[in-house]
N, C-alpha and C. Protein backbone atom coordinates (compact mmCIF):
# COMPACT_ATOMS: atom_id res chain seq x y z
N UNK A 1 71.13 262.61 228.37
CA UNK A 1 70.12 263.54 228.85
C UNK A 1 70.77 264.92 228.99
N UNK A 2 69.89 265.68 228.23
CA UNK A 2 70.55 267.04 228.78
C UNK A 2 69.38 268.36 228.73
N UNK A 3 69.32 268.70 230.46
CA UNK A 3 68.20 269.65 230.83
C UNK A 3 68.23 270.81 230.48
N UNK A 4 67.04 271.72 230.20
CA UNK A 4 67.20 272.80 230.14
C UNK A 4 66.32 273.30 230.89
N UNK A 5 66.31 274.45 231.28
CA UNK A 5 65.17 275.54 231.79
C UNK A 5 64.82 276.83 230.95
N UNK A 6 63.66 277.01 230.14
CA UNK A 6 63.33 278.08 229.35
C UNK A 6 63.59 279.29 230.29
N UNK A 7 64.66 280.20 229.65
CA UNK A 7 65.06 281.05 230.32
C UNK A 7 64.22 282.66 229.94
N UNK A 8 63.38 282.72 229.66
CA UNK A 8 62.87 284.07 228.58
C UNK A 8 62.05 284.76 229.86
N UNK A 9 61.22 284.27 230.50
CA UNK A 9 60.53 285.05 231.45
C UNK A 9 60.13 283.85 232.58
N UNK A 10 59.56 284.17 234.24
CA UNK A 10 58.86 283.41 234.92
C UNK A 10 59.78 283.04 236.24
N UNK A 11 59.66 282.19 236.73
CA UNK A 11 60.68 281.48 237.66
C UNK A 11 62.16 281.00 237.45
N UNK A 12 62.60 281.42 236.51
CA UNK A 12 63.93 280.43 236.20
C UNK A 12 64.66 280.03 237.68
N UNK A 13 64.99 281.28 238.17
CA UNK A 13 65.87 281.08 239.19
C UNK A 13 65.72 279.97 240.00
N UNK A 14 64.58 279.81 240.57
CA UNK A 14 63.91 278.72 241.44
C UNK A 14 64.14 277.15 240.75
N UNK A 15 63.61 277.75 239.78
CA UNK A 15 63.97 275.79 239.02
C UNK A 15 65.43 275.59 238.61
N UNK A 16 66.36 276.70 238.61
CA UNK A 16 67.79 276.08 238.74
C UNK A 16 67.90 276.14 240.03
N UNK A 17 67.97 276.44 241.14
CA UNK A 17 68.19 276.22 242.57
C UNK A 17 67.69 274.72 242.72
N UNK A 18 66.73 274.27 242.38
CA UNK A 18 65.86 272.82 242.42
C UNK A 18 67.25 271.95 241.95
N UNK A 19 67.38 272.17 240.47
CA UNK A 19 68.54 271.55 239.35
C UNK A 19 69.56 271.51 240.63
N UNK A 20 70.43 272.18 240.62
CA UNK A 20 71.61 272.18 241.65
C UNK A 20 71.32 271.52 242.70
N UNK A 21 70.15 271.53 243.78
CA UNK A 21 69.85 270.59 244.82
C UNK A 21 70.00 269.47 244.34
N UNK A 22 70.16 269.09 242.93
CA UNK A 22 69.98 267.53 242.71
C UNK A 22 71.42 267.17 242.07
N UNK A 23 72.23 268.44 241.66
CA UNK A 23 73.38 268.26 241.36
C UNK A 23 73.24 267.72 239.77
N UNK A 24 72.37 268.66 239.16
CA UNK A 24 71.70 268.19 237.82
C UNK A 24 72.36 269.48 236.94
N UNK A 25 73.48 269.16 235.97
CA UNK A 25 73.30 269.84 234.73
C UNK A 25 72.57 270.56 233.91
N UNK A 26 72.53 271.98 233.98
CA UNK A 26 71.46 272.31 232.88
C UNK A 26 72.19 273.39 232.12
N UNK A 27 71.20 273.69 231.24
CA UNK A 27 71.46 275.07 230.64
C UNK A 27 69.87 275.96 229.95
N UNK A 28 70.37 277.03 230.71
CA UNK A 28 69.08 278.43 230.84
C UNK A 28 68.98 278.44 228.78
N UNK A 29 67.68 278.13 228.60
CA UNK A 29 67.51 278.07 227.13
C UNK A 29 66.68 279.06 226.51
N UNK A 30 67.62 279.89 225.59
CA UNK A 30 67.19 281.47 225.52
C UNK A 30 66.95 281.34 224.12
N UNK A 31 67.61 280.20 223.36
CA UNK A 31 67.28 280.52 221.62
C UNK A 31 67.26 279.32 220.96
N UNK A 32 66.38 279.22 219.86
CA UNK A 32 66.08 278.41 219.00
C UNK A 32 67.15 276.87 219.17
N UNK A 33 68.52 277.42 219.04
CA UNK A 33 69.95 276.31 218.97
C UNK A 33 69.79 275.65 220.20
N UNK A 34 69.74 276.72 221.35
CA UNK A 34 69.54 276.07 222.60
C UNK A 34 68.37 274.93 222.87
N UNK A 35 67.31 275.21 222.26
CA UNK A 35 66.07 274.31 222.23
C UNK A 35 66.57 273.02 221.67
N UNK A 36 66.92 273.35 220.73
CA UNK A 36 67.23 272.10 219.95
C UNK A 36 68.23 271.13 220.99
N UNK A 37 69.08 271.58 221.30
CA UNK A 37 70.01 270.94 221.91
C UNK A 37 69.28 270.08 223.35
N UNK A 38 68.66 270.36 224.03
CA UNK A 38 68.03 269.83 225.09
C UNK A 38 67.42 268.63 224.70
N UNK A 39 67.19 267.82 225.84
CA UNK A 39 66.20 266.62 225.51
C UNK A 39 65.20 266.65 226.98
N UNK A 40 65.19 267.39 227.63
CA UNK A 40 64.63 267.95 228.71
C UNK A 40 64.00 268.99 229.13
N UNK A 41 63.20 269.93 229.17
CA UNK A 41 63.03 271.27 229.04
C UNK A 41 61.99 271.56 230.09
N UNK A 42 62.34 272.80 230.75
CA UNK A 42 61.30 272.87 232.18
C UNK A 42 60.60 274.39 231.96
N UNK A 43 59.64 274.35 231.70
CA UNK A 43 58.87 275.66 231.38
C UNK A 43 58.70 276.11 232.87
N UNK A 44 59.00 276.85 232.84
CA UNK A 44 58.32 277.76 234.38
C UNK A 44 57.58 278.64 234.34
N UNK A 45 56.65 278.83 235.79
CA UNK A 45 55.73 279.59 235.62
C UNK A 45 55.95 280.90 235.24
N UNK A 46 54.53 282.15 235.51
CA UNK A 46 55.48 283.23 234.69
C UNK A 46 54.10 283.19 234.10
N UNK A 47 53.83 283.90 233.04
CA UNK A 47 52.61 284.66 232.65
C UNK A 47 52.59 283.90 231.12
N UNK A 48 51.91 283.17 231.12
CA UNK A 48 51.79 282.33 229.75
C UNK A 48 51.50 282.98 228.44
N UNK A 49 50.98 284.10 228.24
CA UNK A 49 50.96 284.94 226.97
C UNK A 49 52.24 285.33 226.91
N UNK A 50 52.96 286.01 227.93
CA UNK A 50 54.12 286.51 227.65
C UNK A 50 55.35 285.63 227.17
N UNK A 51 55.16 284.31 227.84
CA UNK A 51 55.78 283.26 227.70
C UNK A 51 56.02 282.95 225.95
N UNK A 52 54.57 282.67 225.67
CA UNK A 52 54.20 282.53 224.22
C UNK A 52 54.93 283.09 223.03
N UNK A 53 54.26 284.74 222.97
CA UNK A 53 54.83 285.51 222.43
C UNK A 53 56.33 285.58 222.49
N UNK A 54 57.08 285.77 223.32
CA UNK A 54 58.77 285.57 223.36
C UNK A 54 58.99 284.35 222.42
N UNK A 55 58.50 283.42 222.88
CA UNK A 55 59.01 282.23 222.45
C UNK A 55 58.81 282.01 220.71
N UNK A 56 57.50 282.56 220.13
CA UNK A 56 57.74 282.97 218.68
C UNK A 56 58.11 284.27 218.47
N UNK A 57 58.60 285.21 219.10
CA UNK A 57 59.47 286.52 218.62
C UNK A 57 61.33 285.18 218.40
N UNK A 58 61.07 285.05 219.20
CA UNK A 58 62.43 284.07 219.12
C UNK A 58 62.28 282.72 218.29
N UNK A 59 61.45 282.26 217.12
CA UNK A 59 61.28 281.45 216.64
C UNK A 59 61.63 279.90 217.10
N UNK A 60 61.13 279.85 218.22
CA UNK A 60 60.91 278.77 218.93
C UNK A 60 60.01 277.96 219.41
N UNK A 61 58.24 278.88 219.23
CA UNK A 61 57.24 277.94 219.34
C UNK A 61 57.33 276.90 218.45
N UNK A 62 57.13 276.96 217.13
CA UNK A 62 57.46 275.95 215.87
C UNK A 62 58.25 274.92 216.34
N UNK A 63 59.22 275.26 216.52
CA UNK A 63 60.29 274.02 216.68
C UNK A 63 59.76 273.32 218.30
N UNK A 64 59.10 274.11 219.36
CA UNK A 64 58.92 273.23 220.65
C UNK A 64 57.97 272.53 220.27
N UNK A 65 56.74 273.21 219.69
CA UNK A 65 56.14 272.27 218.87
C UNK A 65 56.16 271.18 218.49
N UNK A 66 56.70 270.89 217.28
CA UNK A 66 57.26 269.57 216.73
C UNK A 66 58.14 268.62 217.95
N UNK A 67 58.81 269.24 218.31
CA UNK A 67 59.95 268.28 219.40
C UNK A 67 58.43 267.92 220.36
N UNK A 68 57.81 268.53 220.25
CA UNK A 68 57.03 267.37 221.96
C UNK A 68 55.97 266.85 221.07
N UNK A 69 55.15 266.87 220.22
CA UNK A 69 54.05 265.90 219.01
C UNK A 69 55.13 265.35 218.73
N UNK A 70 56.49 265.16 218.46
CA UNK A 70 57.23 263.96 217.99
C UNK A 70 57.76 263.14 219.18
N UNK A 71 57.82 263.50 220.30
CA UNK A 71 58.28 263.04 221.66
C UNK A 71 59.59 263.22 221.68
N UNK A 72 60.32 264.04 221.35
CA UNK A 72 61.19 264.31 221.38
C UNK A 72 61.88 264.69 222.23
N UNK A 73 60.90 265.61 222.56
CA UNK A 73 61.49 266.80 223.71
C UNK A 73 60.43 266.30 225.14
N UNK A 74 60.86 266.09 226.07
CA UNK A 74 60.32 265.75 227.86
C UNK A 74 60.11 267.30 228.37
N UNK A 75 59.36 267.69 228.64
CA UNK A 75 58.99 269.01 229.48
C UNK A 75 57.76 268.58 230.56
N UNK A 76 58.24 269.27 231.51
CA UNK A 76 58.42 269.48 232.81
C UNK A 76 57.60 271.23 232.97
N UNK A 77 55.98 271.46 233.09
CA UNK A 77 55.33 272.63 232.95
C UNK A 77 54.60 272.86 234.10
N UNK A 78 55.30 273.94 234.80
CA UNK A 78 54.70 274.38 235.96
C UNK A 78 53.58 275.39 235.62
N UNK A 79 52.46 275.79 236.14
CA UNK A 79 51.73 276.79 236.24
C UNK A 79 51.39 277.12 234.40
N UNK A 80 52.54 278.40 234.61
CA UNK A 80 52.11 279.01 232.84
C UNK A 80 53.09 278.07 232.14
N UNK A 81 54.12 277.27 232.53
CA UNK A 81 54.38 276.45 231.59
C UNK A 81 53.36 275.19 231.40
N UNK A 82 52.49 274.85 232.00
CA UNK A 82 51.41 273.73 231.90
C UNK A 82 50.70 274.41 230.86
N UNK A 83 50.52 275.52 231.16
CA UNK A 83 49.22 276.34 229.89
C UNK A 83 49.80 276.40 228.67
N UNK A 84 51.34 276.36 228.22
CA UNK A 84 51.89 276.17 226.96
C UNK A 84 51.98 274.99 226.78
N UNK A 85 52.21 274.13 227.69
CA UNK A 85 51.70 272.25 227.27
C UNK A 85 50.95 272.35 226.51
N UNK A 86 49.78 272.92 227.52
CA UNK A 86 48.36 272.74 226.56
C UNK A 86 48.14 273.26 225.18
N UNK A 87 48.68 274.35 225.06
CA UNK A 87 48.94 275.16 223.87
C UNK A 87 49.39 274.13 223.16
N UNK A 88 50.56 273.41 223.28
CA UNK A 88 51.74 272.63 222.38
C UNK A 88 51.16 271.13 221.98
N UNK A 89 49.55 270.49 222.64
CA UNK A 89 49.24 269.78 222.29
C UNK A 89 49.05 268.51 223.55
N UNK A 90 49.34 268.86 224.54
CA UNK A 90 49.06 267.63 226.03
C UNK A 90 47.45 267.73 225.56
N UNK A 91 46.82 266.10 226.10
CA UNK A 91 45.84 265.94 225.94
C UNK A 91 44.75 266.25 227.38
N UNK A 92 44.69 267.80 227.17
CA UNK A 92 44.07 268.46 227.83
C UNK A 92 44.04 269.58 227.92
N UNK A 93 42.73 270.36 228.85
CA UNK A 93 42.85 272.10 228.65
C UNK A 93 42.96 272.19 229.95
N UNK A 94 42.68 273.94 229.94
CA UNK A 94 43.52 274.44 230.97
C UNK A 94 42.45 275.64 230.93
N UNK A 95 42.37 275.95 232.70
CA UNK A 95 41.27 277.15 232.59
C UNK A 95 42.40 278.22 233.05
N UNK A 96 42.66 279.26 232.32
CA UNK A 96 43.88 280.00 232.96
C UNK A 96 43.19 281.02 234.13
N UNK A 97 44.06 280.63 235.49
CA UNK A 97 43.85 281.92 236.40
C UNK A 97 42.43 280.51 237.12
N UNK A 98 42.40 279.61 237.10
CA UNK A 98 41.29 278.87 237.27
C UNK A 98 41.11 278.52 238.78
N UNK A 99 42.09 278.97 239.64
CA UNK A 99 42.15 279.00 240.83
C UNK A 99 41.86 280.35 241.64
N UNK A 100 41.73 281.39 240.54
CA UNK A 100 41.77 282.11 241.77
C UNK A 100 42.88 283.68 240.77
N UNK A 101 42.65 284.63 241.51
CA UNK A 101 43.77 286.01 241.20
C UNK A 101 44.77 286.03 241.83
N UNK A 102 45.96 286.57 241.72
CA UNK A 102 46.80 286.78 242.65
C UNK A 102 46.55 286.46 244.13
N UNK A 103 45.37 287.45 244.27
CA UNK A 103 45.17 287.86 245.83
C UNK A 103 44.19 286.22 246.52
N UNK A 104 44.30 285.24 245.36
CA UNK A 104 43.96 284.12 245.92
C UNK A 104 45.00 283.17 245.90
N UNK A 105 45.86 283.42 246.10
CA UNK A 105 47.38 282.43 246.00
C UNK A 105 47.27 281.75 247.43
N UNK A 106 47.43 280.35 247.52
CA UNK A 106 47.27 279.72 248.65
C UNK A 106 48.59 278.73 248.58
N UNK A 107 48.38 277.96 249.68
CA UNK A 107 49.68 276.75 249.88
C UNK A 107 48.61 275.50 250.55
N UNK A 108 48.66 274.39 250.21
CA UNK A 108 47.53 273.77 250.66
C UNK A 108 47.98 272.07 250.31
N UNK A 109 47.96 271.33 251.34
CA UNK A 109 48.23 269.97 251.09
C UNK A 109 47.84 269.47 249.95
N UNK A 110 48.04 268.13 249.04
CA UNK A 110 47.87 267.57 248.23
C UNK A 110 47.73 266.14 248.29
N UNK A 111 46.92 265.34 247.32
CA UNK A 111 46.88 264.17 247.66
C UNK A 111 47.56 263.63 246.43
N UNK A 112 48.27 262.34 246.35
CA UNK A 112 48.98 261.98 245.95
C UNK A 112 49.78 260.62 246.71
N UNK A 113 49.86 259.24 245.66
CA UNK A 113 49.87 258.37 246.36
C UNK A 113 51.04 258.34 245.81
N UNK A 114 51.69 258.65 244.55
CA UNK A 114 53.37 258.79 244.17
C UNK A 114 53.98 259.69 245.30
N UNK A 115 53.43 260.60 245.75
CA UNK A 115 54.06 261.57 246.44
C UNK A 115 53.63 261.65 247.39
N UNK A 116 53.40 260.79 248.52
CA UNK A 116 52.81 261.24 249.96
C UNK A 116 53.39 262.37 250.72
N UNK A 117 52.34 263.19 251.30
CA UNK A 117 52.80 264.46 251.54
C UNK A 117 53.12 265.59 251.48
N UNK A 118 52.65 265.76 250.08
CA UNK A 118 52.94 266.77 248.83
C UNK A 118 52.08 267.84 249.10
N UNK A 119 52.89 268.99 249.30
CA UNK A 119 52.40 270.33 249.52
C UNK A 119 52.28 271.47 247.92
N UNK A 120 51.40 272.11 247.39
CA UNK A 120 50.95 272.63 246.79
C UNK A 120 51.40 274.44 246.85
N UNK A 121 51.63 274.88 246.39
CA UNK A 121 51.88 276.62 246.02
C UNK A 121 51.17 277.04 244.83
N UNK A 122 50.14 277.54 244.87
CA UNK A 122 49.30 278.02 243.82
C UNK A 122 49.08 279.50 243.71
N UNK A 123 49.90 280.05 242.97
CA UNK A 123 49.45 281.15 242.53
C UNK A 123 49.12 281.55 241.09
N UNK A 124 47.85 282.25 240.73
CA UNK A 124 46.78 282.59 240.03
C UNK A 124 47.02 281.11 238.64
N UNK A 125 46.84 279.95 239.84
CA UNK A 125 46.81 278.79 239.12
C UNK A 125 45.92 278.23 238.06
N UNK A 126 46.38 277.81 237.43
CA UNK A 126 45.44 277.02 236.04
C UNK A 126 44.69 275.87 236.65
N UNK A 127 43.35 275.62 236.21
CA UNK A 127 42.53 274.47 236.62
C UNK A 127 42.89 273.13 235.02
N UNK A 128 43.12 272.08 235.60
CA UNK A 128 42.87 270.97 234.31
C UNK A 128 41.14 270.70 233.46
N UNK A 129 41.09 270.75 232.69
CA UNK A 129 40.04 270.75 232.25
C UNK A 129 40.04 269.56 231.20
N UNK A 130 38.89 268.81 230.90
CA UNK A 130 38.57 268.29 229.56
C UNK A 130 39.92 266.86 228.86
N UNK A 131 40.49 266.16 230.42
CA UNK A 131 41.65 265.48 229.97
C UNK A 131 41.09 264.60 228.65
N UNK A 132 42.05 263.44 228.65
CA UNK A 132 42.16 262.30 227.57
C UNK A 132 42.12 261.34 228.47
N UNK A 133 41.31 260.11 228.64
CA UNK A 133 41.77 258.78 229.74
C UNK A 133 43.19 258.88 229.34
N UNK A 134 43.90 258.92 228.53
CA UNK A 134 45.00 258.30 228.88
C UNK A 134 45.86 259.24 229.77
N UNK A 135 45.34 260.74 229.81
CA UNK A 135 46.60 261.75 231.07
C UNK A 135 46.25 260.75 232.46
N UNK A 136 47.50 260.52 233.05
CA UNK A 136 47.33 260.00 234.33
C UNK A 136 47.56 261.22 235.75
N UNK A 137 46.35 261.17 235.94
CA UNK A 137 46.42 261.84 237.39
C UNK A 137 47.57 261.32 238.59
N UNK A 138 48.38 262.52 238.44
CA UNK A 138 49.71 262.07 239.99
C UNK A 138 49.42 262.78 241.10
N UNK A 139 48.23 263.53 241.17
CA UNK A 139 48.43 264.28 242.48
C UNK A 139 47.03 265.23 242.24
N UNK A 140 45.98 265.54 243.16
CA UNK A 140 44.98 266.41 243.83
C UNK A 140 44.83 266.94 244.29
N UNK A 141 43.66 268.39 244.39
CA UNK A 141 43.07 269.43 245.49
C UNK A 141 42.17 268.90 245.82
N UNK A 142 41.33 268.89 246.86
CA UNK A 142 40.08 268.46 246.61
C UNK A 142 39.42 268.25 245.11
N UNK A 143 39.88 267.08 244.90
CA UNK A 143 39.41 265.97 244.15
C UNK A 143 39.04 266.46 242.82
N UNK A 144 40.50 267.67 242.53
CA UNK A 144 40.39 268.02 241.44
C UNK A 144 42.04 267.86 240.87
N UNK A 145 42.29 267.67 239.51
CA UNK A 145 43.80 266.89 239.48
C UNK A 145 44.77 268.45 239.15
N UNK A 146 45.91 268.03 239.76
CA UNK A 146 46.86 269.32 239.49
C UNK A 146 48.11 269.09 239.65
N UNK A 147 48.68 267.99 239.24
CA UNK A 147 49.72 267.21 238.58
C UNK A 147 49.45 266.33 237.63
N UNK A 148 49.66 266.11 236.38
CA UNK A 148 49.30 265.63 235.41
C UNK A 148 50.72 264.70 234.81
N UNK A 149 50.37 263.46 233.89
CA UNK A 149 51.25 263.07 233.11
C UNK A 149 50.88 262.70 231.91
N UNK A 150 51.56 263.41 230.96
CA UNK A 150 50.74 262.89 229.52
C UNK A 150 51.54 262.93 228.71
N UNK A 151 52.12 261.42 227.92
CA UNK A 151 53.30 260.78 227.41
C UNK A 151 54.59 261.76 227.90
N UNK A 152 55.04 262.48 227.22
CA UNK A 152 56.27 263.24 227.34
C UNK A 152 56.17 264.82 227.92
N UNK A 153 54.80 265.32 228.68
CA UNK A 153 54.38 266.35 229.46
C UNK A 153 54.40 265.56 231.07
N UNK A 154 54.73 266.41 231.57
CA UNK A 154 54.66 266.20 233.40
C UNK A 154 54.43 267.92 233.38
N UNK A 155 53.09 268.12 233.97
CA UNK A 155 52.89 269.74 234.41
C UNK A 155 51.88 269.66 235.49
N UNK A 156 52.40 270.58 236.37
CA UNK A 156 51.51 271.12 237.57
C UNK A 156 50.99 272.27 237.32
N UNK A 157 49.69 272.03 238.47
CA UNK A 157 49.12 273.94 238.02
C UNK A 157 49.59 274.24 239.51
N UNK A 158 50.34 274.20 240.25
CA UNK A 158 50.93 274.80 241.24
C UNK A 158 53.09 274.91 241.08
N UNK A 159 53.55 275.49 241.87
CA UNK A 159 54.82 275.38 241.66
C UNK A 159 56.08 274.91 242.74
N UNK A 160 56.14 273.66 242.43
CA UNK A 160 57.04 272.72 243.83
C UNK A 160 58.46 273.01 243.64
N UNK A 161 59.01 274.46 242.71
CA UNK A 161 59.78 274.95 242.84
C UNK A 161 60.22 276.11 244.19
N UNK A 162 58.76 276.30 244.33
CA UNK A 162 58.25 277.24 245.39
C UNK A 162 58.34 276.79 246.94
N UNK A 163 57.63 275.60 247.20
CA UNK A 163 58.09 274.70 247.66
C UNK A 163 59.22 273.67 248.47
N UNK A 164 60.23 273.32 247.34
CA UNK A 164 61.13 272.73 247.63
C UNK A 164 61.10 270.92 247.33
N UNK A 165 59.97 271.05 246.52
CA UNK A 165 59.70 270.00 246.42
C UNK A 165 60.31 268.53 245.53
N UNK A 166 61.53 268.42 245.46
CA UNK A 166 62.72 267.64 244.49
C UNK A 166 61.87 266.35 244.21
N UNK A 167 60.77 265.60 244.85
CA UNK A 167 60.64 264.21 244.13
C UNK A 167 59.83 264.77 242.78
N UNK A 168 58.91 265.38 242.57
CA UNK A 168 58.52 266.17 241.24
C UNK A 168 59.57 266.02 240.57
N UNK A 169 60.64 266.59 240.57
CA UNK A 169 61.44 266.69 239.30
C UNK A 169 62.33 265.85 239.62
N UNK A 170 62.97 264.64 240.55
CA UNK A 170 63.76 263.11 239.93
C UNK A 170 62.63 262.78 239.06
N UNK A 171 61.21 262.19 239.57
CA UNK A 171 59.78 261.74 238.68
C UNK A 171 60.76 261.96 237.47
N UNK A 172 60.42 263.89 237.12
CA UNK A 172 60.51 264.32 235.66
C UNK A 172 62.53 263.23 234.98
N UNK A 173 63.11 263.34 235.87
CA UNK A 173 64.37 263.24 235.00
C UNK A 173 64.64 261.64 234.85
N UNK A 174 63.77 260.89 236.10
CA UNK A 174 63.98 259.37 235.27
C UNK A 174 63.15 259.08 234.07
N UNK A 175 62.23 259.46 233.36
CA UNK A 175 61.48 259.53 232.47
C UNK A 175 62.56 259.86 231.09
């Protein structure tokens, strides 16, 4: 196994502070070679167009592409990395900003029977839309899903990097 965190724009910092709480190996993945090399990859939030665009200025959508439709690649998509899931093919959409603007950023319990106790950080969060029976719901807002699992995607539309929230990402790394 070997993790990475898309390093181009968004939270990085936070999701290596997470990595290190767990005493987890990674490396900040800035280019095409680097992609390749991972078998783990943690999109962080961060503004999902901008996300996008970098990522094919750097000829790397293509290749993330293929690595997760082949299962290759395990990613781990918070917020705007959930919205490039969706982009990349998880069986489901995404309403971007579906929570709310900035100035609606909340923190708000969660339900969740993997995770009892699970606290939520949502800012200008994505709503799930339009799943597949087979995405399995791991976690709820009022009785709307916002932890998702779908084969080789694990993405939240909130950020338990924000948080502090480490069983989210063991979940992601025994997988």
């Amino acid at each position: 196994m070997k993790v990475g965190i898309l390093a181009l724009q968004g939270s990085i910092v936070e999701h290596a502070k997470m990595l290190d709480s767990l005493n987890v190996e990674f490396l900040k993945v800035r280019t095409k070679e680097e992609l390749e090399s991972v078998s783990h990859l943690i999109i962080p939030g961060g503004e999902s167009t901008t996300l996008f665009l970098l990522m094919e200025q750097k000829d790397m959508w293509t290749l993330f592409q293929s690595r997760v439709q082949n299962q290759e690649l395990k990613v781990f998509g918070t917020c705007a990395g959930a919205i490039l899931c969706a982009r990349a093919g998880a069986k489901f959409e995404v309403d971007r900003n579906g929570f709310g603007a900035q100035q609606n950023s909340f923190i708000a319990a969660l339900d969740s029977v993997q995770f009892p106790h699970l606290k939520g950080v949502f800012i200008r969060a994505p709503r799930f839309k339009n799943m597949d029976a087979s995405v399995e719901v791991l976690a709820t807002f009022e009785n709307e899903p916002v932890l998702l699992r779908d084969r080789n995607f694990l993405c939240a539309s909130f950020h338990p990097e924000l948080s502090g929230e480490l069983r989210i990402y063991e979940c992601f790394l025994k997988e």
